[in-house]
C-alpha atoms as a PDB file:
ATOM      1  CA  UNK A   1     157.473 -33.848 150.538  1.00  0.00           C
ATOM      2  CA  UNK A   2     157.365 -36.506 152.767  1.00  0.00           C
ATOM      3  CA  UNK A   3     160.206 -36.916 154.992  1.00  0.00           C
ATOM      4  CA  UNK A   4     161.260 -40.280 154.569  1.00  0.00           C
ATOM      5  CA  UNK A   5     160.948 -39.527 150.485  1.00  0.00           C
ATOM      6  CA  UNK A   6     163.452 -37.140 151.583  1.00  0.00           C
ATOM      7  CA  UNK A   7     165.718 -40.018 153.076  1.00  0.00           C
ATOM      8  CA  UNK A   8     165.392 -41.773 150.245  1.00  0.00           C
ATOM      9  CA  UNK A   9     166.416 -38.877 147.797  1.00  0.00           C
ATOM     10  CA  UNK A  10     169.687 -38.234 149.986  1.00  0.00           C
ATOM     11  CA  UNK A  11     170.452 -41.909 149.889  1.00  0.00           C
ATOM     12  CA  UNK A  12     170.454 -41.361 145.881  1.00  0.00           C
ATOM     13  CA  UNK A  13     172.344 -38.945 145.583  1.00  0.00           C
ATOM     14  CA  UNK A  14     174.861 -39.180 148.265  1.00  0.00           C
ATOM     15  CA  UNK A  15     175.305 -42.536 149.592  1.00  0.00           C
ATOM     16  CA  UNK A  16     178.177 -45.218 149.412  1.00  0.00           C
ATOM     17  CA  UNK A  17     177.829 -47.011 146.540  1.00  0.00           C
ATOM     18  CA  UNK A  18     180.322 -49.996 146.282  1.00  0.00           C
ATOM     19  CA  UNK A  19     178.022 -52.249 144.712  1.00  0.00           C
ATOM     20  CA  UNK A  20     174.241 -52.459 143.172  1.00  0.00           C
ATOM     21  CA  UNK A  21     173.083 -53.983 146.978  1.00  0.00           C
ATOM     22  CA  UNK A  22     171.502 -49.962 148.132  1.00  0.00           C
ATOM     23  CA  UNK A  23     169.362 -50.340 144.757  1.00  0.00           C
ATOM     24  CA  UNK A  24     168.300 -53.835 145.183  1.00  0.00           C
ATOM     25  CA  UNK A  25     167.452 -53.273 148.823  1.00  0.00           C
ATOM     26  CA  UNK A  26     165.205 -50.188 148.015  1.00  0.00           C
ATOM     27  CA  UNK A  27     163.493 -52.006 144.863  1.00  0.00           C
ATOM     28  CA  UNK A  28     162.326 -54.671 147.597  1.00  0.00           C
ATOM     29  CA  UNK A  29     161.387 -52.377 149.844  1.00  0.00           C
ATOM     30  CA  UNK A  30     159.057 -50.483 147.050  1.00  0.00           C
ATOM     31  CA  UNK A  31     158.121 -54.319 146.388  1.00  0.00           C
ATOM     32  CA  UNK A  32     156.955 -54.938 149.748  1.00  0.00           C
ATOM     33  CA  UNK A  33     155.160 -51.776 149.650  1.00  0.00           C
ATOM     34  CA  UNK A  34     153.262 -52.589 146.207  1.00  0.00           C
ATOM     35  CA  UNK A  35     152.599 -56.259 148.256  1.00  0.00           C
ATOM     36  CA  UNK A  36     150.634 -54.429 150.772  1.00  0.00           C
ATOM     37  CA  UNK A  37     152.391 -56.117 153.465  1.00  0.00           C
ATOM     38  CA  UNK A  38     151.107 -54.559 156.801  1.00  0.00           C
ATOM     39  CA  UNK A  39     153.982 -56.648 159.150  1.00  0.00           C
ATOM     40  CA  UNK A  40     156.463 -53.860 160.470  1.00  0.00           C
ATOM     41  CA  UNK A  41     159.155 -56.698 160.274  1.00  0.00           C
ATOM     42  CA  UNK A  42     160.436 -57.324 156.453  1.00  0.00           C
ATOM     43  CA  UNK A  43     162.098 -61.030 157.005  1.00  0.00           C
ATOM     44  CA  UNK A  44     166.161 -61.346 155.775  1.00  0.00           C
ATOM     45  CA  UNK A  45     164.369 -64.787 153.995  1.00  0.00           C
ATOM     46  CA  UNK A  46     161.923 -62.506 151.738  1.00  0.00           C
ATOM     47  CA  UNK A  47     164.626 -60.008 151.058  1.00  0.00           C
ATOM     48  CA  UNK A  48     166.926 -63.203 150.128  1.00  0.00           C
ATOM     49  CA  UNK A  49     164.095 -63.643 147.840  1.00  0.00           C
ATOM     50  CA  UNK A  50     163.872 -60.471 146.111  1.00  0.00           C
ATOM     51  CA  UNK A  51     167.472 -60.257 145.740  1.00  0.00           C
ATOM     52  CA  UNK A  52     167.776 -63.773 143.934  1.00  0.00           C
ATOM     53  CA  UNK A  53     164.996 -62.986 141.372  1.00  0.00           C
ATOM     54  CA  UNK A  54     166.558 -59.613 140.728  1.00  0.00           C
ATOM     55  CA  UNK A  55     170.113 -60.727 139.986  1.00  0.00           C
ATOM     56  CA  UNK A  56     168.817 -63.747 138.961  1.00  0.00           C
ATOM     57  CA  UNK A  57     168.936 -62.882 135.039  1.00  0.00           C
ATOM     58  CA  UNK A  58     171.272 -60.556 134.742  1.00  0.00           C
ATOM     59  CA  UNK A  59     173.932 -63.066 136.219  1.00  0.00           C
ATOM     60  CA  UNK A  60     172.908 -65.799 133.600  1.00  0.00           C
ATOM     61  CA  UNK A  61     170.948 -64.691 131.177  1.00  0.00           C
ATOM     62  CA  UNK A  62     172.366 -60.869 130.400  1.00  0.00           C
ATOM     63  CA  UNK A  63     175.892 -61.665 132.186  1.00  0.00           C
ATOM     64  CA  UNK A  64     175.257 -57.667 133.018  1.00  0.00           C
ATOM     65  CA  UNK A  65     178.355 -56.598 134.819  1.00  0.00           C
ATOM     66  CA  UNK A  66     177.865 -54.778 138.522  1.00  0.00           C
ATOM     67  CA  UNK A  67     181.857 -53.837 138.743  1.00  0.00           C
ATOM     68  CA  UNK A  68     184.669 -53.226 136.291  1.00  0.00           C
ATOM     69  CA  UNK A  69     186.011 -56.326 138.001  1.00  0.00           C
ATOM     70  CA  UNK A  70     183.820 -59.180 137.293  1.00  0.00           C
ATOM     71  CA  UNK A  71     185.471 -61.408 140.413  1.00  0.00           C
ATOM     72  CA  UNK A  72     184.111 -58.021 142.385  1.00  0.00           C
ATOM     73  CA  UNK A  73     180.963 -58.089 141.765  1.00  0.00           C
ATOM     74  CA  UNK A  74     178.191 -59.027 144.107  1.00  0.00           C
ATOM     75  CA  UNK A  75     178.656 -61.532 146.135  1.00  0.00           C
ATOM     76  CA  UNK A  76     175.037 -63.284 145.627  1.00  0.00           C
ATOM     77  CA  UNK A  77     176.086 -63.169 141.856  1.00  0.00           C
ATOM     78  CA  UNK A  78     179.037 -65.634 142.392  1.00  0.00           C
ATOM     79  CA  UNK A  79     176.456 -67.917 144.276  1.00  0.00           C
ATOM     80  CA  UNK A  80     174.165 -68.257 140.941  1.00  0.00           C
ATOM     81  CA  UNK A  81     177.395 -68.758 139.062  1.00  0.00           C
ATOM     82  CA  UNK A  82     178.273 -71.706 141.274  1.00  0.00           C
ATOM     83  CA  UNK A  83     174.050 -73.037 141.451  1.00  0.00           C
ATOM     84  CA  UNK A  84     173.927 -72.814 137.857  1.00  0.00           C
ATOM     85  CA  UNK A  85     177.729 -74.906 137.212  1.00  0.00           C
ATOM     86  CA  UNK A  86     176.655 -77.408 139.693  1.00  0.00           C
ATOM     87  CA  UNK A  87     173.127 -78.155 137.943  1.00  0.00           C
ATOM     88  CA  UNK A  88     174.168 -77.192 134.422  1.00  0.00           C
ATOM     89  CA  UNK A  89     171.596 -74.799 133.891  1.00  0.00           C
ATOM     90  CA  UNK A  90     170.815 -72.814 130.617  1.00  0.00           C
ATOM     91  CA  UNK A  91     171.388 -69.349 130.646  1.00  0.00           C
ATOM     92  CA  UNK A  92     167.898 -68.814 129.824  1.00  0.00           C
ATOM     93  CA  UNK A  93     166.448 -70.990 132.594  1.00  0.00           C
ATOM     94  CA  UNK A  94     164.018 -68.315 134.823  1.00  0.00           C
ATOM     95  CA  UNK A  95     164.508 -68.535 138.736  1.00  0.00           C
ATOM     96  CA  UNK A  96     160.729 -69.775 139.101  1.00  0.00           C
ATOM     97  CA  UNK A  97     161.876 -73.079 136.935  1.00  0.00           C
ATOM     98  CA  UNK A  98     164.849 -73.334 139.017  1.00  0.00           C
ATOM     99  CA  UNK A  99     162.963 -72.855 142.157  1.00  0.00           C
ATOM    100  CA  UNK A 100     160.525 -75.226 140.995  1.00  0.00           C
ATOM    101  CA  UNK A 101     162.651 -78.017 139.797  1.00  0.00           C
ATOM    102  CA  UNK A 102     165.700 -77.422 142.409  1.00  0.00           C
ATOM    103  CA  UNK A 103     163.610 -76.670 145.812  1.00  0.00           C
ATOM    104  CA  UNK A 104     166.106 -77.759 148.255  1.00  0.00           C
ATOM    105  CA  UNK A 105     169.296 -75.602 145.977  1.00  0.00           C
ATOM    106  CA  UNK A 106     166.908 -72.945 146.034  1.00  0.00           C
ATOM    107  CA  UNK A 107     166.757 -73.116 149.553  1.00  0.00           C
ATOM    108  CA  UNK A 108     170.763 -73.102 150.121  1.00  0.00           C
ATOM    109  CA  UNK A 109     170.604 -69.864 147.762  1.00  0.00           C
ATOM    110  CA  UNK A 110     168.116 -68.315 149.976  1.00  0.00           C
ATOM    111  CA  UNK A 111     170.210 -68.838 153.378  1.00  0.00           C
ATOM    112  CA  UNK A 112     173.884 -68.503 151.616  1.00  0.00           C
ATOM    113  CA  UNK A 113     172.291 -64.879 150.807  1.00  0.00           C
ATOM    114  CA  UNK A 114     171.323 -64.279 154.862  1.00  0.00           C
ATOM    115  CA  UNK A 115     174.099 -66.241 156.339  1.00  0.00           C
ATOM    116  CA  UNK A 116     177.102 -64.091 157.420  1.00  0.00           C
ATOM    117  CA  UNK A 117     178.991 -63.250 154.394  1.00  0.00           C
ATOM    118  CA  UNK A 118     175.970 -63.190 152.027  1.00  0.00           C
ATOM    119  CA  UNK A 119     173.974 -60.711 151.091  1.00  0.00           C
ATOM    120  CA  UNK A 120     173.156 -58.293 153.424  1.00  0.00           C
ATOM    121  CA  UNK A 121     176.106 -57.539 156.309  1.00  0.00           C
ATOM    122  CA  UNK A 122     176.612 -53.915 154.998  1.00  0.00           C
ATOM    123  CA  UNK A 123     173.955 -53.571 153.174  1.00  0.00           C
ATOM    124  CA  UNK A 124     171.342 -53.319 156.068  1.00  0.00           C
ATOM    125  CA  UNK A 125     173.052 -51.747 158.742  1.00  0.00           C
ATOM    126  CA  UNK A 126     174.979 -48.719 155.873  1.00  0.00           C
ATOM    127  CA  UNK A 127     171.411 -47.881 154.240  1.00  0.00           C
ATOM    128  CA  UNK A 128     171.063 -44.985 155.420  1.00  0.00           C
ATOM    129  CA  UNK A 129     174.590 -43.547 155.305  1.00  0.00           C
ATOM    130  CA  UNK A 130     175.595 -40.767 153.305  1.00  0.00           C
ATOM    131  CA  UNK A 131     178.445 -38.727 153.420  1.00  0.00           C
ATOM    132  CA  UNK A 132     179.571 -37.529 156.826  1.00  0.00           C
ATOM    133  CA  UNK A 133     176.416 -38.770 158.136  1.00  0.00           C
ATOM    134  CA  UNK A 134     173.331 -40.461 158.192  1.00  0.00           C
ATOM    135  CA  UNK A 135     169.323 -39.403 157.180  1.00  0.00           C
ATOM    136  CA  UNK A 136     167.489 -37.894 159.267  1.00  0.00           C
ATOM    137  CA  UNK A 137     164.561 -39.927 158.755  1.00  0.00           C
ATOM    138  CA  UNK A 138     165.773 -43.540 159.411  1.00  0.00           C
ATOM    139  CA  UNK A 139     163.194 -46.218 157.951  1.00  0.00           C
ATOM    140  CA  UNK A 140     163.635 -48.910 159.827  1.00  0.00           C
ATOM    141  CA  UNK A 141     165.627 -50.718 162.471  1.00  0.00           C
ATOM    142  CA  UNK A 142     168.209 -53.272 161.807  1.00  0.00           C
ATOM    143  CA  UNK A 143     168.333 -56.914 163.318  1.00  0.00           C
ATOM    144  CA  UNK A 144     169.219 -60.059 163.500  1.00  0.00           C
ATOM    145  CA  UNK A 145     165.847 -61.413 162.008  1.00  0.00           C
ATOM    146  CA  UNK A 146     165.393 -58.237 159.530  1.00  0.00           C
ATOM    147  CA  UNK A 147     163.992 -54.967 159.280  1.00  0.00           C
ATOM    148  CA  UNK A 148     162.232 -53.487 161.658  1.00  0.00           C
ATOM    149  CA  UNK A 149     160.524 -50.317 159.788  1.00  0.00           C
ATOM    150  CA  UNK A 150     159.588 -47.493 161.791  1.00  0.00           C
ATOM    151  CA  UNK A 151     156.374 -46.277 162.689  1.00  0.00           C
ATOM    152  CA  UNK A 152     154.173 -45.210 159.554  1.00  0.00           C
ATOM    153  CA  UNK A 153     157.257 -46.648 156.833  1.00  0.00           C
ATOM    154  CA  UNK A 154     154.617 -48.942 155.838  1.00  0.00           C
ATOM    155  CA  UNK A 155     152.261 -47.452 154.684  1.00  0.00           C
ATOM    156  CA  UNK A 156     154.907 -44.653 152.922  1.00  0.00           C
ATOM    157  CA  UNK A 157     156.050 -47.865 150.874  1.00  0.00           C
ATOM    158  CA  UNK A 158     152.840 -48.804 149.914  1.00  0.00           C
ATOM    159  CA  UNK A 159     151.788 -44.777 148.911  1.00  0.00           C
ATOM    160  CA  UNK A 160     155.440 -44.532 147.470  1.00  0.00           C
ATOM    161  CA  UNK A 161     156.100 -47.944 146.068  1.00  0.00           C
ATOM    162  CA  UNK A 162     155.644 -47.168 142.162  1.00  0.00           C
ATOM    163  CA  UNK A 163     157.635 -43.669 143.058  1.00  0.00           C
ATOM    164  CA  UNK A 164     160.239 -45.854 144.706  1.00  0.00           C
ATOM    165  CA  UNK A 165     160.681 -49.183 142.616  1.00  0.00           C
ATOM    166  CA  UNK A 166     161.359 -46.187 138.996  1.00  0.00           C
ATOM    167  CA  UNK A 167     163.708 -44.750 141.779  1.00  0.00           C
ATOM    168  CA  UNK A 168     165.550 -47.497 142.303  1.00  0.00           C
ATOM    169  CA  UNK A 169     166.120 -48.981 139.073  1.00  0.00           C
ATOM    170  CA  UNK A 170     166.741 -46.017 137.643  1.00  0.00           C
ATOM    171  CA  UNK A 171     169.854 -45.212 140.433  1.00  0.00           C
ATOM    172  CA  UNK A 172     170.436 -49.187 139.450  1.00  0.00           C
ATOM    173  CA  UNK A 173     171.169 -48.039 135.750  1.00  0.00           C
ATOM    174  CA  UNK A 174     172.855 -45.189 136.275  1.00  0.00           C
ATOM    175  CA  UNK A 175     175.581 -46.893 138.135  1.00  0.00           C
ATOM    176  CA  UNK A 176     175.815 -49.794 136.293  1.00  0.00           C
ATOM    177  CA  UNK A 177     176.267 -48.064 133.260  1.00  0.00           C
ATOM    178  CA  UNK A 178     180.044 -47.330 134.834  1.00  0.00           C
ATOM    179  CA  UNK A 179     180.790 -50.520 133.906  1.00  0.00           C
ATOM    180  CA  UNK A 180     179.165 -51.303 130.928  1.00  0.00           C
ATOM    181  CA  UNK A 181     177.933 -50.421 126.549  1.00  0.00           C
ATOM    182  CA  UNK A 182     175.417 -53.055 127.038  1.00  0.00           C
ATOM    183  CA  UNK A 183     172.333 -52.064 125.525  1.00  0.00           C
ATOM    184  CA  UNK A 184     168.838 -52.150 127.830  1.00  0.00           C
ATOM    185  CA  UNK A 185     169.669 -51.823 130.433  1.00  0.00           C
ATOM    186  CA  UNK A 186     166.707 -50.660 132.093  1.00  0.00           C
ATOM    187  CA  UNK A 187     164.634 -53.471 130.598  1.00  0.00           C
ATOM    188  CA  UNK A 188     167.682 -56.067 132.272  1.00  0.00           C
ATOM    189  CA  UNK A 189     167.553 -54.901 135.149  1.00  0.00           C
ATOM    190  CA  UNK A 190     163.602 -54.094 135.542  1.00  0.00           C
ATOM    191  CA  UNK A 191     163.338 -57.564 134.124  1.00  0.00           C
ATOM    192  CA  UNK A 192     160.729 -56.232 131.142  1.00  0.00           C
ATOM    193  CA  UNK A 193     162.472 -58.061 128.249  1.00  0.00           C
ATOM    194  CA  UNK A 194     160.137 -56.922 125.395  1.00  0.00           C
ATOM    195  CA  UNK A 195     157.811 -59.638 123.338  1.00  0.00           C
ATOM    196  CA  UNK A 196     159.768 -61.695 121.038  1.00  0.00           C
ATOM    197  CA  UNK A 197     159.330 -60.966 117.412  1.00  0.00           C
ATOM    198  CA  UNK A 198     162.028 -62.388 115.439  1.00  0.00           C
ATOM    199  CA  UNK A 199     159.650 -64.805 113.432  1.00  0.00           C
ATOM    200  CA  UNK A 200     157.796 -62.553 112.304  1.00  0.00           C
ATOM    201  CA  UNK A 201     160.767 -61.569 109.227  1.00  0.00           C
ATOM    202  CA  UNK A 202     160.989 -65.507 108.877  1.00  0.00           C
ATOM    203  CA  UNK A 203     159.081 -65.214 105.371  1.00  0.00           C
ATOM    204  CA  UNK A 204     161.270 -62.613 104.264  1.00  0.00           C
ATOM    205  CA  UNK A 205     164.556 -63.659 105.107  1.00  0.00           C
ATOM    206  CA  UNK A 206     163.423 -67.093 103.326  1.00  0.00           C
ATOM    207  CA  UNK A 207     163.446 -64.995 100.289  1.00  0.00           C
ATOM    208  CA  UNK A 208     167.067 -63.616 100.532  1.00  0.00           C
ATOM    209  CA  UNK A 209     168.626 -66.654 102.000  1.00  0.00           C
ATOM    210  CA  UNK A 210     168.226 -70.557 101.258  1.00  0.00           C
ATOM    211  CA  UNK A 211     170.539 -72.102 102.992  1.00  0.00           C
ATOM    212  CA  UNK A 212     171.590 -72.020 106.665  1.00  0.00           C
ATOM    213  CA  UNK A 213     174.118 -69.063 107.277  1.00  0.00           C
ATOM    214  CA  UNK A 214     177.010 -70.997 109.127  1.00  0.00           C
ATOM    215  CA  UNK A 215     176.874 -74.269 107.452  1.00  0.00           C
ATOM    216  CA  UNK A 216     175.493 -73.885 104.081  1.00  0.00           C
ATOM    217  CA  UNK A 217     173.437 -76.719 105.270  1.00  0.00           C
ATOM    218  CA  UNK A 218     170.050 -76.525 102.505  1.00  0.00           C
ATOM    219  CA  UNK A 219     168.265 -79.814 103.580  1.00  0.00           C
ATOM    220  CA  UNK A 220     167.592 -79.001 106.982  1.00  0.00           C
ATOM    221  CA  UNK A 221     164.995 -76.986 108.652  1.00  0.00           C
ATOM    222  CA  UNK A 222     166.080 -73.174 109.360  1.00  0.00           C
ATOM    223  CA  UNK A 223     164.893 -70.972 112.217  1.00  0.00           C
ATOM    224  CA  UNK A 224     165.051 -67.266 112.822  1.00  0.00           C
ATOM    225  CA  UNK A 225     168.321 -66.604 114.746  1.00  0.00           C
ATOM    226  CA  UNK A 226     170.481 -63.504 116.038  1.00  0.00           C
ATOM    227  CA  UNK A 227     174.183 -62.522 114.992  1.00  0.00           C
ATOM    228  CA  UNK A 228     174.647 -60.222 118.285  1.00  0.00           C
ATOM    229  CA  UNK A 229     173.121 -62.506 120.810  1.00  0.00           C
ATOM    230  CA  UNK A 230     169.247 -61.281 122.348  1.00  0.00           C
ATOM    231  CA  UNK A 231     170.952 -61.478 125.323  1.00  0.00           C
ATOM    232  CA  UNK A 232     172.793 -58.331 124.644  1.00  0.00           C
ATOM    233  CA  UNK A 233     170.717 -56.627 122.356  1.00  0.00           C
ATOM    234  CA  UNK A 234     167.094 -57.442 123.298  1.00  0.00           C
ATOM    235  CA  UNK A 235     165.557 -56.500 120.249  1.00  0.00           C
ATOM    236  CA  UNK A 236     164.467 -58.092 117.260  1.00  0.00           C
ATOM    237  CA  UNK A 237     165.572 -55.775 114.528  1.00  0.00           C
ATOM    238  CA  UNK A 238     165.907 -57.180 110.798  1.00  0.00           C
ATOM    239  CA  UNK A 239     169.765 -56.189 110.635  1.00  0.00           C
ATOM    240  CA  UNK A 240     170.798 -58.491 113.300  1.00  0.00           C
ATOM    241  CA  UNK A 241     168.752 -61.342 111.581  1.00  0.00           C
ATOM    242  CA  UNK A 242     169.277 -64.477 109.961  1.00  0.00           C
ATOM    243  CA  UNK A 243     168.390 -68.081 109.122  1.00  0.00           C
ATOM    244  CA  UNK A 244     170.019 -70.721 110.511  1.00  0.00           C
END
């Protein structure tokens, strides 16, 4: 097995886990690996990146907690609160609309997550700890402008990076089910919401119900909606549907 595999496997299992950071962290490093990125140095800016996209939906969209206390959870997940209360955003709205339409809050996001006090001031430097120690098989070197990965790290994440990014979100489940029943949770926090099918029972439901649900409304065009919000369940299944 290859050593820094190894190092990755002890981090797992016995690192410091206050927060969800350790799983995001690895998931972009199995994501820079997938990129085929050949640069030694992985940039705080394209980490900022990775982390915004990840948390992105399960702050808004999912409201997925990462702590029993929600004013505990990460920090980056209070600055999408605050983006999304300033702009009035819906809490479907996808990062890539809100990066296209918003470029210069997007922007702030990115360097509110690398500034001191963001994102990554334990994070980076406490990788590699585990308890009473660190692994053996460090990879990379911590600075000021990012990681600097060791010799022959890259081309481990790109060999590794399918290994590593099922690694990580699965260690990303596992502890956020401590805090949470939500259902999904691998799809949430994978971002693989599966294919919308609610319309499909539209014809059937039309047969059982004729008028809208909450309003008894009958002269006004009815759609396919949930009782338990998509958000939580993300599934289409016929008992959680109605027209409305």
């Amino acid at each position: 097995m290859s050593e820094y595999l190894k190092s990755i496997l002890q981090i797992l299992d016995y690192g410091l886990k206050t927060n969800s950071y350790k799983f995001a962290l690895l998931r972009a490093l199995a994501d820079y690996g997938q990129e085929g990125a050949a640069d030694e140095l992985v940039t705080r800016l394209w980490l900022a990146e990775r982390f915004v996209e990840y948390y992105w939906a399960l702050t808004l969209t999912f409201r997925v907690r990462q702590a029993t206390d929600p004013s505990r959870d990460p920090v980056i997940m209070r600055f999408i609160r605050q983006e999304s209360a300033e702009l009035g955003l819906l809490p479907n709205c996808p990062v890539r609309e809100f990066r296209k339409k918003h470029p210069m809050n997007y922007a702030a996001l990115l360097k509110s997550c690398c500034d001191v006090g963001g994102c990554f001031d334990e994070v980076i430097p406490r990788f590699h700890n585990v308890h009473r120690g660190h692994v053996r098989a460090l990879l990379y070197d911590s600075g000021e402008d990012g990681l600097r990965l060791k010799m022959g790290v890259a081309d481990f994440l790109k060999d590794y990076s399918r290994t590593l990014q099922l690694l990580a979100i699965g260690g990303w489940v596992r502890f956020t089910e401590q805090f949470t029943t939500a259902p999904r949770l691998y799809e949430k926090i994978a971002g693989l919401p599966p294919e919308r099918k609610q319309h499909r029972y539209r014809r059937f439901l039309s047969q059982c119900q004729e008028q809208c649900f909450y309003c008894a409304a009958a002269d006004l065009p009815l759609d396919v909606e949930h009782v338990i919000p998509w958000s939580f369940v993300l599934e289409d299944r016929i008992w959680n549907l109605l027209l409305a």
